[in-house]
Protein backbone atom coordinates (compact mmCIF):
# COMPACT_ATOMS: atom_id res chain seq x y z
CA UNK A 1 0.00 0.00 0.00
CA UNK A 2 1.35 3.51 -0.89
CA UNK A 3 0.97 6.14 1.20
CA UNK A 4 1.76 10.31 0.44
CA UNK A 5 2.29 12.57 2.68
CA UNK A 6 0.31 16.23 2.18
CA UNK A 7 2.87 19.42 1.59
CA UNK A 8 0.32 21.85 2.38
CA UNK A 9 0.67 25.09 5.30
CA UNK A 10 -1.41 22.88 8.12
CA UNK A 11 0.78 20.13 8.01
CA UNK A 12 3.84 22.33 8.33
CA UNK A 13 2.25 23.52 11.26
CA UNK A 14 1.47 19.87 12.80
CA UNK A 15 4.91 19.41 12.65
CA UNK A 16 5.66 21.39 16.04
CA UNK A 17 3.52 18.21 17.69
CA UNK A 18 5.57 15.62 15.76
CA UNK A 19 2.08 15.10 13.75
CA UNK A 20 2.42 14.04 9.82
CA UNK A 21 -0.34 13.84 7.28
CA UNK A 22 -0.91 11.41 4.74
CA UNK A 23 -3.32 10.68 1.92
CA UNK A 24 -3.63 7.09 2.59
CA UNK A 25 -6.11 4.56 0.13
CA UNK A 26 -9.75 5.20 0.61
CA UNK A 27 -10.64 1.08 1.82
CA UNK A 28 -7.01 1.27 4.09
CA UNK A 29 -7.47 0.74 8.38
CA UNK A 30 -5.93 2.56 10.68
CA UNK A 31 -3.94 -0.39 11.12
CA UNK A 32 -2.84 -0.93 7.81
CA UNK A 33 -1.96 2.80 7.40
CA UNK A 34 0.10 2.55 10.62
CA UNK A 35 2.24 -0.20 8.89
CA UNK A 36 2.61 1.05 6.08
CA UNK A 37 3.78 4.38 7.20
CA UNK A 38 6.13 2.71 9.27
CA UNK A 39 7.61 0.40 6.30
CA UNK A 40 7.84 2.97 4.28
CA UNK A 41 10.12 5.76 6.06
CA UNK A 42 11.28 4.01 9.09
CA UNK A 43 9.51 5.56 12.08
CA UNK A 44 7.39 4.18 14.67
CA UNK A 45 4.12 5.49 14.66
CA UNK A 46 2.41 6.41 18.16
CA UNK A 47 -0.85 7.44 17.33
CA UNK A 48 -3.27 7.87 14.47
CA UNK A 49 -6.28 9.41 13.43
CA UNK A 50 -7.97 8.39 10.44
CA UNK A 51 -10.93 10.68 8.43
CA UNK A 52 -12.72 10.60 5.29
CA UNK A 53 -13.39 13.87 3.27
CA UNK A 54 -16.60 13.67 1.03
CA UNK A 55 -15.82 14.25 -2.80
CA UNK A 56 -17.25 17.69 -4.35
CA UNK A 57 -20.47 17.83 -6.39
CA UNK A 58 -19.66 18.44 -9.67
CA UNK A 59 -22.21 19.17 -12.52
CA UNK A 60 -22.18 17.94 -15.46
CA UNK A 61 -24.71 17.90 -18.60
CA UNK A 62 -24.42 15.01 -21.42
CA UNK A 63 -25.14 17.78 -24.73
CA UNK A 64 -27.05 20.68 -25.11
CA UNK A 65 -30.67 19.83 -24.69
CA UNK A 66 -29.81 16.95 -22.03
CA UNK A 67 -31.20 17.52 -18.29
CA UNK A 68 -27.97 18.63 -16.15
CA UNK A 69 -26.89 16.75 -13.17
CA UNK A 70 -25.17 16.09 -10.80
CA UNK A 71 -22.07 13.41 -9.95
CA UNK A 72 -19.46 13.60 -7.30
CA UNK A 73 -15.53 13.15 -6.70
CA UNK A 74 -13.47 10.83 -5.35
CA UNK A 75 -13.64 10.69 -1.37
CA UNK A 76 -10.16 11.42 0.24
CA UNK A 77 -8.74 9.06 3.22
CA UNK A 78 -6.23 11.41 5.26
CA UNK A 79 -4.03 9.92 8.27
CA UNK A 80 -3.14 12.06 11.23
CA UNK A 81 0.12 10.59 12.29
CA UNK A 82 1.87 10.92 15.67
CA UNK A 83 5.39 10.20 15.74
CA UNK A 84 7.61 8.75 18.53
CA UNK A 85 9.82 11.28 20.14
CA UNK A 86 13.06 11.93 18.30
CA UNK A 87 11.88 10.59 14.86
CA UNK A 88 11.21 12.44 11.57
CA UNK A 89 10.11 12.35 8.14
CA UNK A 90 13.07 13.56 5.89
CA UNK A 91 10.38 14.37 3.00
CA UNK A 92 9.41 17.68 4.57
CA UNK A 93 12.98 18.73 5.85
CA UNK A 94 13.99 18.41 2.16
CA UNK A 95 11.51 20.75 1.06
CA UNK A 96 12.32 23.32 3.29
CA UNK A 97 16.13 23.24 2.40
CA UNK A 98 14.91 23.82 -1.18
CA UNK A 99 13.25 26.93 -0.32
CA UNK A 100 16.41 27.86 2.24
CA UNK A 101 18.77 27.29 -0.95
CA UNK A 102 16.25 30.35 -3.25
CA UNK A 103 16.32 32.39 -0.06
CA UNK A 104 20.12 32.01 -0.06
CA UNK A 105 20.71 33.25 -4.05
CA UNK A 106 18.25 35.82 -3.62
CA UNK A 107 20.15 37.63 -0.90
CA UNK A 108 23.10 36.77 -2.47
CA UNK A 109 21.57 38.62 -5.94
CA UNK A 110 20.18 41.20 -3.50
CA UNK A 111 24.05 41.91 -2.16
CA UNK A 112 25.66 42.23 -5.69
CA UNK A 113 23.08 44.88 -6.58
CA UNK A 114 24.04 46.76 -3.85
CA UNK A 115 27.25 46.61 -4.64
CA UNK A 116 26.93 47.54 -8.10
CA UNK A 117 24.73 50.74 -6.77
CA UNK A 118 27.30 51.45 -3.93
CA UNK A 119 30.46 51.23 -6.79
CA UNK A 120 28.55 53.71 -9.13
CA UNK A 121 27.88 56.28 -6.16
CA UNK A 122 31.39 55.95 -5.36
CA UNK A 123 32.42 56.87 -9.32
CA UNK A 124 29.73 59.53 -9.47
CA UNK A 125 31.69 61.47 -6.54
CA UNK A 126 34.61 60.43 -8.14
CA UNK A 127 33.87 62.02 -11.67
CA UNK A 128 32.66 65.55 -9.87
């Protein structure tokens, strides 16, 4: 069973109580989820809340003089996960590097351009 973990602001902000979330299968247990979470990046799993989100209505209509209706998405299975103390999911540290690393050459862009400005002030005086 394949489980993915969500990228989104809440679960950045779970991750102060060592909590994880996961889109897991929609017919997957709690205790299936828990296993698999664990096989798959090597952590041992505390606790877990399990909940299903209802699909969307969508409408649809089958040609121009059809009656519209109505048909729905896919439910969505999410896992709260609890991690044991000490124990992490690299996935989202990785992620966060990446941003560190644009942060980085920004400031770095951000520094030569002040440069540049400060070394034609300097020739400006220079020149009067």
């Amino acid at each position: 069973m394949e489980v993915y973990p969500r990228a989104t602001e809440k679960s950045y902000l779970e991750q102060a109580k060592r909590t994880y979330i996961f889109l897991v299968p929609a017919d997957a247990s709690k205790q299936a989820a828990k296993q698999a979470i664990e096989e798959q990046f090597n952590v041992t799993v505390t606790s877990i809340r399990v909940l299903t989100r209802k699909g969307k209505a969508t409408r649809f209509s089958k040609g121009k003089h059809a009656y519209p209706g109505t048909t729905y998405r896919r439910d969505k299975k999410y896992a709260y996960v609890t991690l044991k103390e000490g124990d992490k999911i690299k996935i989202f540290e990785e992620e966060e590097k990446k941003e560190d690393k644009k942060a980085d050459k920004k400031a770095e862009k951000d520094a030569k351009k002040s440069a540049k400005a400060a070394a034609k002030a300097a020739e400006k005086k220079g020149d009067k």
